[in-house]
N, C-alpha and C. Protein backbone atom coordinates (compact mmCIF):
# COMPACT_ATOMS: atom_id res chain seq x y z
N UNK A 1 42.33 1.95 43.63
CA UNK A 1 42.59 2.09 42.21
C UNK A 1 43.69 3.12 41.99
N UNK A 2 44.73 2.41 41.36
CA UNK A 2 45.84 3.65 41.39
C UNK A 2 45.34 4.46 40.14
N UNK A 3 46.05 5.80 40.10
CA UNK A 3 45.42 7.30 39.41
C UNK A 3 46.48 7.52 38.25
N UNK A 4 46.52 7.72 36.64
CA UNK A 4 47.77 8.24 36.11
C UNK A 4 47.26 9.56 35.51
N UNK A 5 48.29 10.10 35.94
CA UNK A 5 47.81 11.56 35.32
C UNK A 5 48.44 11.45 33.57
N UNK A 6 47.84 12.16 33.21
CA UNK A 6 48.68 12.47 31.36
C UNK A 6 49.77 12.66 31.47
N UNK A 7 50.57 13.81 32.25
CA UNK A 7 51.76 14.19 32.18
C UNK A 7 52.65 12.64 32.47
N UNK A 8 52.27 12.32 33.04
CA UNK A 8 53.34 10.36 33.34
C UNK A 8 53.06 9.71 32.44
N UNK A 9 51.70 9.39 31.64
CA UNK A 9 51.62 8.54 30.78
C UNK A 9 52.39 9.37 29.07
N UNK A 10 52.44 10.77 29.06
CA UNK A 10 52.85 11.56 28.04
C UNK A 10 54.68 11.12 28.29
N UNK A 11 55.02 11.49 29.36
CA UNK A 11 56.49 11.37 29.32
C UNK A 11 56.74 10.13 29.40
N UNK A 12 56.40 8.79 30.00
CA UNK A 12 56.72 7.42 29.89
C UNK A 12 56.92 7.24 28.58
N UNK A 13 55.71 7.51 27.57
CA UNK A 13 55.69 6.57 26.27
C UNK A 13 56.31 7.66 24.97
N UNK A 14 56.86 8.63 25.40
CA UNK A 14 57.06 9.59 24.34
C UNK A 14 56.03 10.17 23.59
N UNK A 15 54.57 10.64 24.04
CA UNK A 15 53.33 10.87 22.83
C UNK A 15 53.52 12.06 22.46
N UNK A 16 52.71 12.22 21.93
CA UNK A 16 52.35 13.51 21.38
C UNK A 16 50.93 13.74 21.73
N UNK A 17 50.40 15.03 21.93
CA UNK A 17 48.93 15.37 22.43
C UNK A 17 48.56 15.68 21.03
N UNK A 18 47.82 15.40 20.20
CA UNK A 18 47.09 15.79 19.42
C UNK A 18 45.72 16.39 19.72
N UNK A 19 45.18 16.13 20.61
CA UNK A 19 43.95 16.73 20.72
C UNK A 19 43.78 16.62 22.52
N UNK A 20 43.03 17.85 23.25
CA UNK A 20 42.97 18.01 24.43
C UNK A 20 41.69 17.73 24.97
N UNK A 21 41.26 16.94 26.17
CA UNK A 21 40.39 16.88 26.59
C UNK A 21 39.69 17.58 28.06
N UNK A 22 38.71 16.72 28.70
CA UNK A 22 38.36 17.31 29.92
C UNK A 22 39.02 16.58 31.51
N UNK A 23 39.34 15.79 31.11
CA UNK A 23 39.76 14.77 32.47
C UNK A 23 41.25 13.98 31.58
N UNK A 24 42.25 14.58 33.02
CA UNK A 24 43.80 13.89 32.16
C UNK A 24 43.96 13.15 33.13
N UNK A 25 43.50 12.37 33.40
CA UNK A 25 43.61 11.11 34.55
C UNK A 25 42.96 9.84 33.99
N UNK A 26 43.44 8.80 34.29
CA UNK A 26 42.84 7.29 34.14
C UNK A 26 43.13 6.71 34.73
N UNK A 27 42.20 5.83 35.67
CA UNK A 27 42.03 4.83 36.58
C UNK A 27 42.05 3.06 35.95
N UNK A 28 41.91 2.40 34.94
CA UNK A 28 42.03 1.50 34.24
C UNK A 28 42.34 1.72 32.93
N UNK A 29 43.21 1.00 32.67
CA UNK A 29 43.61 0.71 31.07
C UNK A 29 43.37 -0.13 30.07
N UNK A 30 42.42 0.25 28.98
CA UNK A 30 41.98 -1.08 28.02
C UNK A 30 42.81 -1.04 26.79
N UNK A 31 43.47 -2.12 26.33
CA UNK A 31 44.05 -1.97 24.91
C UNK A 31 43.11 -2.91 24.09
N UNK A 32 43.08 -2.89 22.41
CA UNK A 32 42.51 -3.96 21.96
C UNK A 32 42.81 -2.57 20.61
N UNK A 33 42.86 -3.79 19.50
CA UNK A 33 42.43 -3.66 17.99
C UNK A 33 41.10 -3.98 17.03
N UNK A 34 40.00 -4.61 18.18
CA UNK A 34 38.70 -4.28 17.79
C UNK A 34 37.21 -4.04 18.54
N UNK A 35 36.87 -2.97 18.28
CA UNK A 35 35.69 -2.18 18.94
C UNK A 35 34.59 -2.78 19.56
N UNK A 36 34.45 -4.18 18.66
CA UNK A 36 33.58 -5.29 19.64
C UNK A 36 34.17 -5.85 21.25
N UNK A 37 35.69 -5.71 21.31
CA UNK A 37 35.90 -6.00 22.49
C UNK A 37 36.28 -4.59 23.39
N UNK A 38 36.60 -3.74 22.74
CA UNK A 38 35.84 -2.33 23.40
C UNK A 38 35.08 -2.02 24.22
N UNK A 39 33.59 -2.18 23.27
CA UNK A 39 32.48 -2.06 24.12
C UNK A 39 32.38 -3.19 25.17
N UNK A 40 32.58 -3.95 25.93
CA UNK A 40 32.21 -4.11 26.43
C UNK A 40 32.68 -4.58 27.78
N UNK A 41 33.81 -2.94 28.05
CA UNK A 41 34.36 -2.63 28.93
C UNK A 41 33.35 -1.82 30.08
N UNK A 42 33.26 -1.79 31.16
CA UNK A 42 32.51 -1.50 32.04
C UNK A 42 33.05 -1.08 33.38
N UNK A 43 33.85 -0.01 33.13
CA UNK A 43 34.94 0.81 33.82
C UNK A 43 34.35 2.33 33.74
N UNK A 44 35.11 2.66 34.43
CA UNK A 44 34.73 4.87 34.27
C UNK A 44 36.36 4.91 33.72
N UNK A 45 36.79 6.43 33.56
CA UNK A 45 38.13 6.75 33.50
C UNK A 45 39.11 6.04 33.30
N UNK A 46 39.08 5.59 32.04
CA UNK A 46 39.78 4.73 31.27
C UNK A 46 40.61 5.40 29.78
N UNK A 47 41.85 4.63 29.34
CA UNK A 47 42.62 5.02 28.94
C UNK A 47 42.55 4.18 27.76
N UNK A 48 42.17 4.35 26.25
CA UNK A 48 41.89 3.10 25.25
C UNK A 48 43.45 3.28 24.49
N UNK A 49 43.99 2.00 24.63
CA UNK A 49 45.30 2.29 23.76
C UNK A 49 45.12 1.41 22.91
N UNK A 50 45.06 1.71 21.51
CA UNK A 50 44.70 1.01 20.23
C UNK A 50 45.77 1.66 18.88
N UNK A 51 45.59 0.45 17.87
CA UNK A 51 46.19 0.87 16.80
C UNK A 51 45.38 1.50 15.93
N UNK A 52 43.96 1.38 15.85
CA UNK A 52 43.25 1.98 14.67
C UNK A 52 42.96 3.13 14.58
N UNK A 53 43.04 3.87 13.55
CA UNK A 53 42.78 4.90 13.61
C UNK A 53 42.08 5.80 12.71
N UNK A 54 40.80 5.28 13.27
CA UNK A 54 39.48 6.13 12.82
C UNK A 54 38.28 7.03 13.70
N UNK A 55 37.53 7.84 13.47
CA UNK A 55 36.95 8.27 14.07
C UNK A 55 36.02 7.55 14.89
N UNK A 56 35.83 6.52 14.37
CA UNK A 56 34.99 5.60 15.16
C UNK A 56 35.44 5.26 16.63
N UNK A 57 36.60 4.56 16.70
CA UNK A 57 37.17 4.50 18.12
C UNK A 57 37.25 5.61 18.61
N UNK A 58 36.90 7.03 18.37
CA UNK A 58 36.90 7.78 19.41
C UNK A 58 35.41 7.67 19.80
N UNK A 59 34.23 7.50 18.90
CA UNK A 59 32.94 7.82 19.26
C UNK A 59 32.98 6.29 20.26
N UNK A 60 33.72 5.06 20.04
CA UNK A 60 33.81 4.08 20.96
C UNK A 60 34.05 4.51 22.23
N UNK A 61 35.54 4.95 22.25
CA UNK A 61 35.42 5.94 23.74
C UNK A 61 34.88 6.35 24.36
N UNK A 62 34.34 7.25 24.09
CA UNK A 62 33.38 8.15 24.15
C UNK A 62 32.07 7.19 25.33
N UNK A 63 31.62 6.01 24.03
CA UNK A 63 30.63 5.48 24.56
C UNK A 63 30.88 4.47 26.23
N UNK A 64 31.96 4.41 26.38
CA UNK A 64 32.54 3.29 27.51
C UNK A 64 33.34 4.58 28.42
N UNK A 65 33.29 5.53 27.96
CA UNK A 65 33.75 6.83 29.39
C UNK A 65 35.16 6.65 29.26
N UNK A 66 35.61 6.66 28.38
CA UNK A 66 37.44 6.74 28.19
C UNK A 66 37.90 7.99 28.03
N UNK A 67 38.78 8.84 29.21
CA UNK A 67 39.41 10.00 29.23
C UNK A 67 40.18 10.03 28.11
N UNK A 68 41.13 9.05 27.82
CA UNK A 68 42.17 9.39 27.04
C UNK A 68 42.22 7.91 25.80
N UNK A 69 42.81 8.29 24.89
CA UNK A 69 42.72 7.53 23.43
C UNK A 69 43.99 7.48 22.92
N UNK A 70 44.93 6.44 23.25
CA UNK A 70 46.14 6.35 22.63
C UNK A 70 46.48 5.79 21.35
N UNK A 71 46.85 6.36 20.62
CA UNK A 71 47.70 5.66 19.55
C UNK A 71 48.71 5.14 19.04
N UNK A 72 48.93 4.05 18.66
CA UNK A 72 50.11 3.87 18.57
C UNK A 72 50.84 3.34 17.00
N UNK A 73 51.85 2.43 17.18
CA UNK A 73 52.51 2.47 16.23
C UNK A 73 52.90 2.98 15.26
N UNK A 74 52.86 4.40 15.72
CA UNK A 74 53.22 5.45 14.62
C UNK A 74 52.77 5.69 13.62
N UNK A 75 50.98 5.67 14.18
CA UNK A 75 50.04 5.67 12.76
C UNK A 75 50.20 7.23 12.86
N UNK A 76 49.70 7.51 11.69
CA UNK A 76 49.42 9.64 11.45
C UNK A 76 47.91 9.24 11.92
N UNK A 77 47.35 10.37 12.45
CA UNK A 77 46.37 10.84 13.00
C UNK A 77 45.07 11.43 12.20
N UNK A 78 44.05 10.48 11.64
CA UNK A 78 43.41 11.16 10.13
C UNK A 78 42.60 12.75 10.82
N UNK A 79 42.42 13.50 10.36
CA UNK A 79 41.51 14.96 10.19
C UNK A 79 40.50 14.30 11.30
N UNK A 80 39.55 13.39 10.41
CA UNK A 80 38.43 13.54 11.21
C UNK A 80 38.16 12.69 12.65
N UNK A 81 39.83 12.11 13.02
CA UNK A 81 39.31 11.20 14.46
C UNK A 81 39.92 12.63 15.22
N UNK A 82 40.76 13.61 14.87
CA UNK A 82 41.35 14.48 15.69
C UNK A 82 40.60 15.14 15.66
N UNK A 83 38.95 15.65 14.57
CA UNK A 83 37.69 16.44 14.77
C UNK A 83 36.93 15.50 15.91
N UNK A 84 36.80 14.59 15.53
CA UNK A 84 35.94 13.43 16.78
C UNK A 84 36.40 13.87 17.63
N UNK A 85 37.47 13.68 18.36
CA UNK A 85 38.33 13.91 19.57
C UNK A 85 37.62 15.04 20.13
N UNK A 86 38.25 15.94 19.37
CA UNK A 86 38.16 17.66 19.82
C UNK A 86 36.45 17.50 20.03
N UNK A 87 35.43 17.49 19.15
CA UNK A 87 34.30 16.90 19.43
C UNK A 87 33.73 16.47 21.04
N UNK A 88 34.42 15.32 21.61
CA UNK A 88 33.71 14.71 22.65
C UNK A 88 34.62 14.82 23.76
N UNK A 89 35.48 16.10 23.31
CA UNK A 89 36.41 16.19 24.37
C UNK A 89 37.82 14.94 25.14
N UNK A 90 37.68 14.30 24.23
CA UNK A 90 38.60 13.32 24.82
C UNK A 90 40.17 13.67 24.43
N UNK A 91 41.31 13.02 25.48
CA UNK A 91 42.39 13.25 25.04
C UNK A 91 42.35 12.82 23.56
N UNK A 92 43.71 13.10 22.92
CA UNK A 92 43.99 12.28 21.99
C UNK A 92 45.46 12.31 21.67
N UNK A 93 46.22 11.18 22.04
CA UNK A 93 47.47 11.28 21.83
C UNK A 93 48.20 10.14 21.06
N UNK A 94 49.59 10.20 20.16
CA UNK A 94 49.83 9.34 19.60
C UNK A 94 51.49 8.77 19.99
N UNK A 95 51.85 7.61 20.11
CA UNK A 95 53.20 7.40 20.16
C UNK A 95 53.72 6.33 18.84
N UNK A 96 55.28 6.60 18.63
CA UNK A 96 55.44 5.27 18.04
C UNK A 96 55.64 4.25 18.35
N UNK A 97 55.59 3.72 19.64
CA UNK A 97 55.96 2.36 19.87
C UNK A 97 54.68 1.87 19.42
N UNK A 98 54.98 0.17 19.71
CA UNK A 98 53.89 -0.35 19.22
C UNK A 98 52.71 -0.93 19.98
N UNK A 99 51.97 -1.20 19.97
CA UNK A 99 50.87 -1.39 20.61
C UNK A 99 51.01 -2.30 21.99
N UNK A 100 51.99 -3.18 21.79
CA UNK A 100 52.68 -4.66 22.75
C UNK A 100 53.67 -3.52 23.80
N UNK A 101 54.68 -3.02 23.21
CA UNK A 101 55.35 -1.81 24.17
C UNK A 101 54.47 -0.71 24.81
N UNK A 102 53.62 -0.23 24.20
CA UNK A 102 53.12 0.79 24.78
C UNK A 102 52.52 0.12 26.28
N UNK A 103 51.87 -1.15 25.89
CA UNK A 103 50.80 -1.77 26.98
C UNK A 103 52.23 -1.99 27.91
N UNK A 104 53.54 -2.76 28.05
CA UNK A 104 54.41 -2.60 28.46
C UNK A 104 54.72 -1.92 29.80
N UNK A 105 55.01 -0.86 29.20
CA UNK A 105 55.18 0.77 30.25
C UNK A 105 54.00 1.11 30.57
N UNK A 106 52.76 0.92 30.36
CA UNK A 106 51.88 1.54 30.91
C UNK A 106 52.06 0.51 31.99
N UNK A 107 52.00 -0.82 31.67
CA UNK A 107 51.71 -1.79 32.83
C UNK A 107 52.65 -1.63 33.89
N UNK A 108 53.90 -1.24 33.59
CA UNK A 108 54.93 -0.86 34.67
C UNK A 108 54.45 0.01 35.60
N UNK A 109 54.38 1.12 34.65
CA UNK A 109 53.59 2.54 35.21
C UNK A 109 52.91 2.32 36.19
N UNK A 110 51.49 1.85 35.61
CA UNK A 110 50.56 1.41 36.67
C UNK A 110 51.06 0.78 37.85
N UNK A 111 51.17 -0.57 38.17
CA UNK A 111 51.46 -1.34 39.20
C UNK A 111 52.67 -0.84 40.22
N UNK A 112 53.79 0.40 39.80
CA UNK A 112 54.12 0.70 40.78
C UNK A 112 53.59 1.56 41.25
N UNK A 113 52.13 2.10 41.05
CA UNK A 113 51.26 3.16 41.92
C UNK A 113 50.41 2.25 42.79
N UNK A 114 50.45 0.48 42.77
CA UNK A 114 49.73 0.06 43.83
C UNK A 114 50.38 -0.15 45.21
């Protein structure tokens, strides 16, 4: 299983850290725009790159063991998913590309670490 640390996935996609967690590494990457297909990911150290942005997808995280919580398309970041975050310890970072690019470069990313 190849390993990405934050600092590669931070400088690949241009993010921003909004909120800091306990583990800056991810071993699989899930994207999706709804929480029913979220859950029922069945991975450790995982990286959720989504457009929504509510506190809920972080407590989603949370529940499926996702280190890090990307955002994208240049949504703003509401108060209380960046309290969630800080909360359950998970990254929390945002970029503007869009959800199709972000998955993109990560997918690059990834596969040349196999």
């Amino acid at each position: 299983m190849p390993e990405l640390k934050l600092k590669e996935i931070v400088k690949e996609l241009n993010c921003n850290i909004i909120s800091k967690g306990q583990k800056d590494f991810v071993e699989h990457i899930v994207a999706s725009s709804l929480v029913s297909d979220v859950l029922i990911v069945d991975k450790e150290n995982v990286l959720l790159v989504t457009n929504l942005a509510s506190p809920q997808i972080i407590r989603t995280a949370d529940m499926i063991g996702a280190n890090i919580v990307l955002l994208t398309n240049g949504k703003t970041v509401p108060e209380d998913m960046h309290k969630a975050a800080n909360e359950v310890k998970i990254y929390l970072l945002q970029t503007n590309l869009l959800l199709f690019e972000a998955c993109y470069k990560l997918g690059k990313l990834y596969f040349e670490k196999k």
